[in-house]
PDB file of N, CA and C in Angstrom:
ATOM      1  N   UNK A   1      18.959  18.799   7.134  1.00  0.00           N
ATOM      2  CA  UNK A   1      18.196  18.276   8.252  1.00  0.00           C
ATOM      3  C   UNK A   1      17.632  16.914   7.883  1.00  0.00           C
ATOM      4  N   UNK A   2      17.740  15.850   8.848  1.00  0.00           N
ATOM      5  CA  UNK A   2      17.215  14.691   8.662  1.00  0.00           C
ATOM      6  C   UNK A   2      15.163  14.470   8.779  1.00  0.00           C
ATOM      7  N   UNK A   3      14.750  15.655   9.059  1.00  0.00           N
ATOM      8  CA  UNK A   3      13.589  16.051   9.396  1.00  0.00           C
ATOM      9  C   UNK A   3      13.271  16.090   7.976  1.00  0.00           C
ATOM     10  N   UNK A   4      13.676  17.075   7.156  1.00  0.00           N
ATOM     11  CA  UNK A   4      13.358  17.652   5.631  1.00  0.00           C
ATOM     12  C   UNK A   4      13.446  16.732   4.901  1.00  0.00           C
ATOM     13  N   UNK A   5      14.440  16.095   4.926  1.00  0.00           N
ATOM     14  CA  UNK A   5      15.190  15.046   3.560  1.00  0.00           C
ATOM     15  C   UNK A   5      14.085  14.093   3.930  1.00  0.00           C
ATOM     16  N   UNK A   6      13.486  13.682   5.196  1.00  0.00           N
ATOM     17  CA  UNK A   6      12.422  12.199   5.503  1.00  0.00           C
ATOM     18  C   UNK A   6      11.026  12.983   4.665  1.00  0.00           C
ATOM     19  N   UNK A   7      10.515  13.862   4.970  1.00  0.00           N
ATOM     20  CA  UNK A   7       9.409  14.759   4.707  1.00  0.00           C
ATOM     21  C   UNK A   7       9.432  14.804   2.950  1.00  0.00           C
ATOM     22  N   UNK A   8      10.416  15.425   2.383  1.00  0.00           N
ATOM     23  CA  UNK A   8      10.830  15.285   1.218  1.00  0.00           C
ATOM     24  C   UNK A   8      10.709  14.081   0.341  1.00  0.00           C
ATOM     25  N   UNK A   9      11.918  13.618   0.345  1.00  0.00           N
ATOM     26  CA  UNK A   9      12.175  12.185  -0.490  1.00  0.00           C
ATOM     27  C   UNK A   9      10.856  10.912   0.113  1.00  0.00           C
ATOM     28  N   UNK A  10      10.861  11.085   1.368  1.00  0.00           N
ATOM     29  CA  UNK A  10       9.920   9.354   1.585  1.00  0.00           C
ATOM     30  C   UNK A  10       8.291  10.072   1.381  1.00  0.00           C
ATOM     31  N   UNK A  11       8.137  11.458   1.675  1.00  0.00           N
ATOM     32  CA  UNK A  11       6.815  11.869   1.706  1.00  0.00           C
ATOM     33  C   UNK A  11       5.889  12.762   0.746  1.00  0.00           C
ATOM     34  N   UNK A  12       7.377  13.299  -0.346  1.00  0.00           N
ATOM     35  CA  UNK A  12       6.757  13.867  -1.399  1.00  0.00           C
ATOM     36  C   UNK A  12       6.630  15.186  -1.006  1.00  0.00           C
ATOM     37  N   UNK A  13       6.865  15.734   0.039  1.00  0.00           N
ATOM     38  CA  UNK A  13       6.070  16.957   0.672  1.00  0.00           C
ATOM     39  C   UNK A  13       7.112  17.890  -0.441  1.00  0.00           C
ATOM     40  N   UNK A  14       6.398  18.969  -0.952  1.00  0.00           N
ATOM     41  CA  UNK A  14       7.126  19.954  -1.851  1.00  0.00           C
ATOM     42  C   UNK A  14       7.784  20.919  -0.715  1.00  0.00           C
ATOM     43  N   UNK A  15       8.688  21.909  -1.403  1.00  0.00           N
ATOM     44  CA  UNK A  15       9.981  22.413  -0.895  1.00  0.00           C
ATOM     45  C   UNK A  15       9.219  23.619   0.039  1.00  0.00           C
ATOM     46  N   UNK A  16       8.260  24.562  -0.774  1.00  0.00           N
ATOM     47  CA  UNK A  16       7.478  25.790   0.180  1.00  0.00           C
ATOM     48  C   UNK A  16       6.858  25.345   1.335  1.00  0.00           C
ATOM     49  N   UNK A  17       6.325  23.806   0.984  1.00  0.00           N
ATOM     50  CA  UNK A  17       5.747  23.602   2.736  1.00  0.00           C
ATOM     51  C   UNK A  17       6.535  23.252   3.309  1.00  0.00           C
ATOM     52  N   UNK A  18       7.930  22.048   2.816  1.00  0.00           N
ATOM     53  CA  UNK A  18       8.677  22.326   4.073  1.00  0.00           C
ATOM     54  C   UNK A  18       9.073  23.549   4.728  1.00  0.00           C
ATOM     55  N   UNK A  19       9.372  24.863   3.626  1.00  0.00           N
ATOM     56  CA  UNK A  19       9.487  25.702   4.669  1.00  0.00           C
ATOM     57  C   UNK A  19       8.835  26.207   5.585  1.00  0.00           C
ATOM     58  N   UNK A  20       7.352  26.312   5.094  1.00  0.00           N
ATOM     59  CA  UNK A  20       6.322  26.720   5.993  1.00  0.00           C
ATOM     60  C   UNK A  20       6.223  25.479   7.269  1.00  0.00           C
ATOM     61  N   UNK A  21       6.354  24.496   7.069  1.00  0.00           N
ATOM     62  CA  UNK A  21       6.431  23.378   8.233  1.00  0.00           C
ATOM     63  C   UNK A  21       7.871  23.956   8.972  1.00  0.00           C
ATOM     64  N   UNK A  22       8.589  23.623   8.669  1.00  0.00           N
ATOM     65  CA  UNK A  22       9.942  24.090   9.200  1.00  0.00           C
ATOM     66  C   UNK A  22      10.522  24.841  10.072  1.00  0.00           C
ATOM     67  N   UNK A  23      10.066  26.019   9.508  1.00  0.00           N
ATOM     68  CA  UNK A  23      10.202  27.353   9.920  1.00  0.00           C
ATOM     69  C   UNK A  23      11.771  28.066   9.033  1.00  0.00           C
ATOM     70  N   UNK A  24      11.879  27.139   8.275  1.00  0.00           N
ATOM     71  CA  UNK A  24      13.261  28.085   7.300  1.00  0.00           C
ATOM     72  C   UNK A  24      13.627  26.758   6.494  1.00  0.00           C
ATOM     73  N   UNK A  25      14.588  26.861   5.591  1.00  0.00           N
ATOM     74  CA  UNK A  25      15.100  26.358   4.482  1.00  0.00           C
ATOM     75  C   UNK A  25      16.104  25.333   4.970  1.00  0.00           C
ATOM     76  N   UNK A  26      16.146  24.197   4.990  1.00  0.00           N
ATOM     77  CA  UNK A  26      17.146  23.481   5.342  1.00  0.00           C
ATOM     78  C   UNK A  26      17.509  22.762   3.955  1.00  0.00           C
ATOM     79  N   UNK A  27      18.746  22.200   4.220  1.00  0.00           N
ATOM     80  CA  UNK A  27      19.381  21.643   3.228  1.00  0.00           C
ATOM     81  C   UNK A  27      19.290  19.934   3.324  1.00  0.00           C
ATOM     82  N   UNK A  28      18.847  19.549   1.621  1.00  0.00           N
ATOM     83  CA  UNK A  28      18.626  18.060   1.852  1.00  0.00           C
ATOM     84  C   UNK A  28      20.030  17.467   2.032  1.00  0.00           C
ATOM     85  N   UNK A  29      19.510  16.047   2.385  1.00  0.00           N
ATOM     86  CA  UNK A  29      20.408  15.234   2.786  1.00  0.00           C
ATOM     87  C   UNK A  29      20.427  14.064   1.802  1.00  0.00           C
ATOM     88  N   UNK A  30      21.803  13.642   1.314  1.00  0.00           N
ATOM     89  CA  UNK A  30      21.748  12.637   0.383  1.00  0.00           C
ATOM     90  C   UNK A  30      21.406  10.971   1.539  1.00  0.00           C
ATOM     91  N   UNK A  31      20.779  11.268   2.220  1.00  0.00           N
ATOM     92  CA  UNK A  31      20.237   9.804   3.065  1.00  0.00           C
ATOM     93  C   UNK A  31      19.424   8.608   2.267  1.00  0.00           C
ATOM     94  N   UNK A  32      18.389   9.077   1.571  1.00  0.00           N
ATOM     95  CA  UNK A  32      17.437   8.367   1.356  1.00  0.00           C
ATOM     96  C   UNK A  32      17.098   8.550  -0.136  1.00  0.00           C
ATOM     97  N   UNK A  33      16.606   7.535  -1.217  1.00  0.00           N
ATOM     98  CA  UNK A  33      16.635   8.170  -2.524  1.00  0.00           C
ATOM     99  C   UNK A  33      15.062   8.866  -2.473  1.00  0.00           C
ATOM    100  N   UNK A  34      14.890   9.422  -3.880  1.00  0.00           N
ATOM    101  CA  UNK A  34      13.749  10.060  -3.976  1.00  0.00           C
ATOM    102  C   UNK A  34      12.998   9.544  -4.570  1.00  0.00           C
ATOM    103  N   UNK A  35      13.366   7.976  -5.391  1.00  0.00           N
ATOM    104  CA  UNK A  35      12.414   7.094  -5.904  1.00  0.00           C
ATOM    105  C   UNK A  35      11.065   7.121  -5.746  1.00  0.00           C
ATOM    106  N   UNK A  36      10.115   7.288  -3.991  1.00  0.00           N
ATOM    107  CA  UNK A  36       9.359   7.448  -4.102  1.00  0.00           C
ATOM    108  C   UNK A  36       8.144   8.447  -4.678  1.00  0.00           C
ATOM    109  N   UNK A  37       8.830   8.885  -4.506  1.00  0.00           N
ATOM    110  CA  UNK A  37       8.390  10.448  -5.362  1.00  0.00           C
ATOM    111  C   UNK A  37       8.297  10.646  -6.752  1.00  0.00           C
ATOM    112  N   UNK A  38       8.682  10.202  -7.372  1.00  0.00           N
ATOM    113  CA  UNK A  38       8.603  10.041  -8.999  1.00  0.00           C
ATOM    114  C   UNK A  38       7.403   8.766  -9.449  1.00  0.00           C
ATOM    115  N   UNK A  39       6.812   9.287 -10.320  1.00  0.00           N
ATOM    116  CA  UNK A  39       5.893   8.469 -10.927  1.00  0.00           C
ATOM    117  C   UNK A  39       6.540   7.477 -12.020  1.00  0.00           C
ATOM    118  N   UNK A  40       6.383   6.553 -12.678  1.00  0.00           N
ATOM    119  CA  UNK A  40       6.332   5.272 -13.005  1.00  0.00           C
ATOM    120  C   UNK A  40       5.745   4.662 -13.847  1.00  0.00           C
ATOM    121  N   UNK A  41       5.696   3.952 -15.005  1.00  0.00           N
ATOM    122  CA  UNK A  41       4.408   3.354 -15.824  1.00  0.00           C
ATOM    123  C   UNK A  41       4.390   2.119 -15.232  1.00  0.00           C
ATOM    124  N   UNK A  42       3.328   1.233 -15.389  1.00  0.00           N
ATOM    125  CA  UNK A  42       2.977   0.256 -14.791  1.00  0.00           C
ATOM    126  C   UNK A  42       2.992  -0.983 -16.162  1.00  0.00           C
ATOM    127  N   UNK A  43       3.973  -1.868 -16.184  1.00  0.00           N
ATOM    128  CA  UNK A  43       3.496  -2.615 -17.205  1.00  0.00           C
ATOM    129  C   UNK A  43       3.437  -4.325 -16.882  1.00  0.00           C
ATOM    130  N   UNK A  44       2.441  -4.738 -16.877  1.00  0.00           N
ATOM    131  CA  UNK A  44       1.585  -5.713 -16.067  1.00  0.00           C
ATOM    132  C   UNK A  44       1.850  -7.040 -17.135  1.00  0.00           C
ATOM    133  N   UNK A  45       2.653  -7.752 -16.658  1.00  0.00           N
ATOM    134  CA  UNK A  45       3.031  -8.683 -17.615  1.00  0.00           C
ATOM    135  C   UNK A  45       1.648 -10.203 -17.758  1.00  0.00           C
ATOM    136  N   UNK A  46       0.755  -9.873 -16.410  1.00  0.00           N
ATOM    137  CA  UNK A  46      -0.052 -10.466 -16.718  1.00  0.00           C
ATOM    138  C   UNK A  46      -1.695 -10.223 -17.275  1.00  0.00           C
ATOM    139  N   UNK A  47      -1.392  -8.915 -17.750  1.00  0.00           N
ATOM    140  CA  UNK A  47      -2.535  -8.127 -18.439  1.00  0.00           C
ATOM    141  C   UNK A  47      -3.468  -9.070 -18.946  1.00  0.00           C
ATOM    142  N   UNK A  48      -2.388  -9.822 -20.086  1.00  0.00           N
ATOM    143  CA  UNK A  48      -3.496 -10.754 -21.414  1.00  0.00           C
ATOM    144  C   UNK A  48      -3.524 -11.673 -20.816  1.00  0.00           C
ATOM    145  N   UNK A  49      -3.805 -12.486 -19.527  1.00  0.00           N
ATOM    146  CA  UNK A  49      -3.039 -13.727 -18.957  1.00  0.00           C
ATOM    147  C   UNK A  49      -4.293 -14.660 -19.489  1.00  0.00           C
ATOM    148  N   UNK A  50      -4.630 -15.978 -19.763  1.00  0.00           N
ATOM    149  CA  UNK A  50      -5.694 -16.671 -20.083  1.00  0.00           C
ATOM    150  C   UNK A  50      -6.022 -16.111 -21.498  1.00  0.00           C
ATOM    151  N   UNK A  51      -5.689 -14.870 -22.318  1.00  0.00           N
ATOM    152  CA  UNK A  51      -6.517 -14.895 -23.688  1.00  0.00           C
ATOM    153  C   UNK A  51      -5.225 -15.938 -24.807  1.00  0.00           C
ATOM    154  N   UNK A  52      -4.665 -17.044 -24.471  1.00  0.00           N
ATOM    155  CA  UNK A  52      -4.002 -17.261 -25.114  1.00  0.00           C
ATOM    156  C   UNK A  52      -4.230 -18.733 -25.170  1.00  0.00           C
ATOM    157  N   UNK A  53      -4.805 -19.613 -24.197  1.00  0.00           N
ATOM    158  CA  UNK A  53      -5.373 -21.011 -24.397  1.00  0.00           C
ATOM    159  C   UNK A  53      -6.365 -21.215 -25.314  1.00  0.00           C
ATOM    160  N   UNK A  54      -5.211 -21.902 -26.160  1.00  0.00           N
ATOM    161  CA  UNK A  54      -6.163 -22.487 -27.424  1.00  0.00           C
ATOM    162  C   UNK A  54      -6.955 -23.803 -27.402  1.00  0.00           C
ATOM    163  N   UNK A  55      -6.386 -24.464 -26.548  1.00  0.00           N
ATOM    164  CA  UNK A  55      -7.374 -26.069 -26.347  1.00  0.00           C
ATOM    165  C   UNK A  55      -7.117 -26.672 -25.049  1.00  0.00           C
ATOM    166  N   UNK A  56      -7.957 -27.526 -24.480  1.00  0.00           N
ATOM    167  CA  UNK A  56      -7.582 -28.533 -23.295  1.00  0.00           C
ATOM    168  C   UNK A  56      -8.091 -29.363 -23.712  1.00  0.00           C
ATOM    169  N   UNK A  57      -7.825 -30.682 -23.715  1.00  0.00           N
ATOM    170  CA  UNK A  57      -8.267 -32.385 -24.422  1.00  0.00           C
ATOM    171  C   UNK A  57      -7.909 -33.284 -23.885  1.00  0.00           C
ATOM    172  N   UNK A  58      -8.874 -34.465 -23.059  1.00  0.00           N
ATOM    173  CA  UNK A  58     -10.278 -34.402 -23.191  1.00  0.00           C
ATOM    174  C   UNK A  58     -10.878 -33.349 -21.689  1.00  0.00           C
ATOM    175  N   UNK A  59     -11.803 -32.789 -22.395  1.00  0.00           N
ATOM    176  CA  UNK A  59     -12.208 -32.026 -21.247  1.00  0.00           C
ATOM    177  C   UNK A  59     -14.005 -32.427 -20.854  1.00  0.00           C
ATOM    178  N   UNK A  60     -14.373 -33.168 -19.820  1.00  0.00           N
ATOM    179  CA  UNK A  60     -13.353 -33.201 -18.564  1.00  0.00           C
ATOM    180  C   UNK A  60     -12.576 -34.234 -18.266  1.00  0.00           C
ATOM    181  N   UNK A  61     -11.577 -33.812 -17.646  1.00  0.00           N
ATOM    182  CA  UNK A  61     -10.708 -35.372 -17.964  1.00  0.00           C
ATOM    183  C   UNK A  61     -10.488 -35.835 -16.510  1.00  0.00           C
ATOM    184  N   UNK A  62      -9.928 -37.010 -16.453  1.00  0.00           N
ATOM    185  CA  UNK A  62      -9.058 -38.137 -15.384  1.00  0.00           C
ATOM    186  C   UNK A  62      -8.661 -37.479 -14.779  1.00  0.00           C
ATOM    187  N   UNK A  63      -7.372 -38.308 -15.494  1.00  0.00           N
ATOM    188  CA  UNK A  63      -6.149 -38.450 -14.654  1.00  0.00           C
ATOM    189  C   UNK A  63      -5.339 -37.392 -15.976  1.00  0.00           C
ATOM    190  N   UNK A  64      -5.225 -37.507 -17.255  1.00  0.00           N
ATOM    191  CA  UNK A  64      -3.992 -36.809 -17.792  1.00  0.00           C
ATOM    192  C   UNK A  64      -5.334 -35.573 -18.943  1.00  0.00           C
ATOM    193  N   UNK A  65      -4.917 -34.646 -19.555  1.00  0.00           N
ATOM    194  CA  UNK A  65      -5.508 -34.002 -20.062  1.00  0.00           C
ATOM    195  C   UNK A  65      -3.988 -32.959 -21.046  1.00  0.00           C
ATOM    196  N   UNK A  66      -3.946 -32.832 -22.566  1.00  0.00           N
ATOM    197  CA  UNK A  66      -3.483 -32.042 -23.179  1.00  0.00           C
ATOM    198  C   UNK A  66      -3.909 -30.287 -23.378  1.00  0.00           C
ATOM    199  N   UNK A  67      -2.632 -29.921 -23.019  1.00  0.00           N
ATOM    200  CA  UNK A  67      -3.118 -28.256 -23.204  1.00  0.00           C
ATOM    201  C   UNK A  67      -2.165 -27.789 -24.219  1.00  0.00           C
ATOM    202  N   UNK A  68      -2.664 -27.102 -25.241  1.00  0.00           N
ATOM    203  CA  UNK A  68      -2.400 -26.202 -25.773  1.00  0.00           C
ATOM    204  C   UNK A  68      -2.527 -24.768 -25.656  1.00  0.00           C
ATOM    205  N   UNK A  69      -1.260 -23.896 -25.446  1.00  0.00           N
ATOM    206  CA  UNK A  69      -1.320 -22.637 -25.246  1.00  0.00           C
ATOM    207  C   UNK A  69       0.027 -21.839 -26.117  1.00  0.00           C
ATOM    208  N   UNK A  70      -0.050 -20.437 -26.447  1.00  0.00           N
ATOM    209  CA  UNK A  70       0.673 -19.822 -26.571  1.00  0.00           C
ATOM    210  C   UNK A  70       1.603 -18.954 -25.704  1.00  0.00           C
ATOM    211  N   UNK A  71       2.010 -18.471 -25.797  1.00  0.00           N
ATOM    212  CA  UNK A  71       3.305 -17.770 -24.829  1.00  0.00           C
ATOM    213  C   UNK A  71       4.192 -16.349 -25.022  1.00  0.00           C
ATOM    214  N   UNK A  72       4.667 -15.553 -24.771  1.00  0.00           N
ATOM    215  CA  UNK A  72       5.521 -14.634 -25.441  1.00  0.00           C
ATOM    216  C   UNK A  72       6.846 -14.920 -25.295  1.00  0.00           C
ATOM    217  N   UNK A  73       7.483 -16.841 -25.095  1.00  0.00           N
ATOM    218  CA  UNK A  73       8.478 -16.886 -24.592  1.00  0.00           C
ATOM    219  C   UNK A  73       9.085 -16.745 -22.991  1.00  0.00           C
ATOM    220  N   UNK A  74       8.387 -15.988 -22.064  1.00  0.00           N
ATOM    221  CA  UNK A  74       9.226 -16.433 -21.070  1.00  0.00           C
ATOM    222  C   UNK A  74       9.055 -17.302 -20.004  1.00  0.00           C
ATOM    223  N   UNK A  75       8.794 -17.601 -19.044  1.00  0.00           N
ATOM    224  CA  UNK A  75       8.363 -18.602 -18.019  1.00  0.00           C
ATOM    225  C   UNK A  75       7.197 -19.087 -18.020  1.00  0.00           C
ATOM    226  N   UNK A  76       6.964 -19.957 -18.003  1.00  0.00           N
ATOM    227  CA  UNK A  76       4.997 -20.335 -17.596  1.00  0.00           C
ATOM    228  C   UNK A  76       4.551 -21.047 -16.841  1.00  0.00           C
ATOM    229  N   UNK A  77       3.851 -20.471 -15.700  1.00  0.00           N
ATOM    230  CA  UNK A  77       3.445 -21.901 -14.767  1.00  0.00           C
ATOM    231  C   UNK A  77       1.580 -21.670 -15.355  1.00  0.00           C
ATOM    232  N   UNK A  78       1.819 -23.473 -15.236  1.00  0.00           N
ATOM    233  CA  UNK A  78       0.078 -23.423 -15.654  1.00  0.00           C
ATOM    234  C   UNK A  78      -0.657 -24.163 -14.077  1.00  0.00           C
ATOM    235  N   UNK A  79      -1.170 -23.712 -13.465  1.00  0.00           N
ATOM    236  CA  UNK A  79      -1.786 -23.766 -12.280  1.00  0.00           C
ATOM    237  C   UNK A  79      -3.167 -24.619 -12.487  1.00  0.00           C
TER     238      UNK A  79
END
């Protein structure tokens, strides 16, 4: 049933309440993945963001000002 498999996979709803919602056992449908439903770790690439500027010179400055910072290597926009 396209009823169950939406309830299911997009809503998490476990299998006994669909039946009790339902009124009987239907069979899922490979429609939709179940991705939502599964938990996940979260890893936040901007956790440490700012503990890594080691200098700005002259501060306060003009027109041009030197920064020194560290990085873990991948992209960096400095805003």
């Amino acid at each position: 049933s396209v009823y169950a498999t939406i309830l299911e996979k997009w809503f998490c709803v476990p299998q006994a309440t669909l039946q009790t919602i339902l009124f009987k056992n239907f069979q899922s449908l490979n429609i939709v993945s179940d991705a939502a439903c599964k938990t996940t770790g979260i890893d936040d690439p901007n956790q440490t963001a700012g503990e890594e500027l080691i200098t700005t010179y002259p501060n306060p400055f003009t027109q041009t000002t030197t920064i020194k910072y560290k990085t873990k290597g991948a992209h960096t926009l400095i805003q």
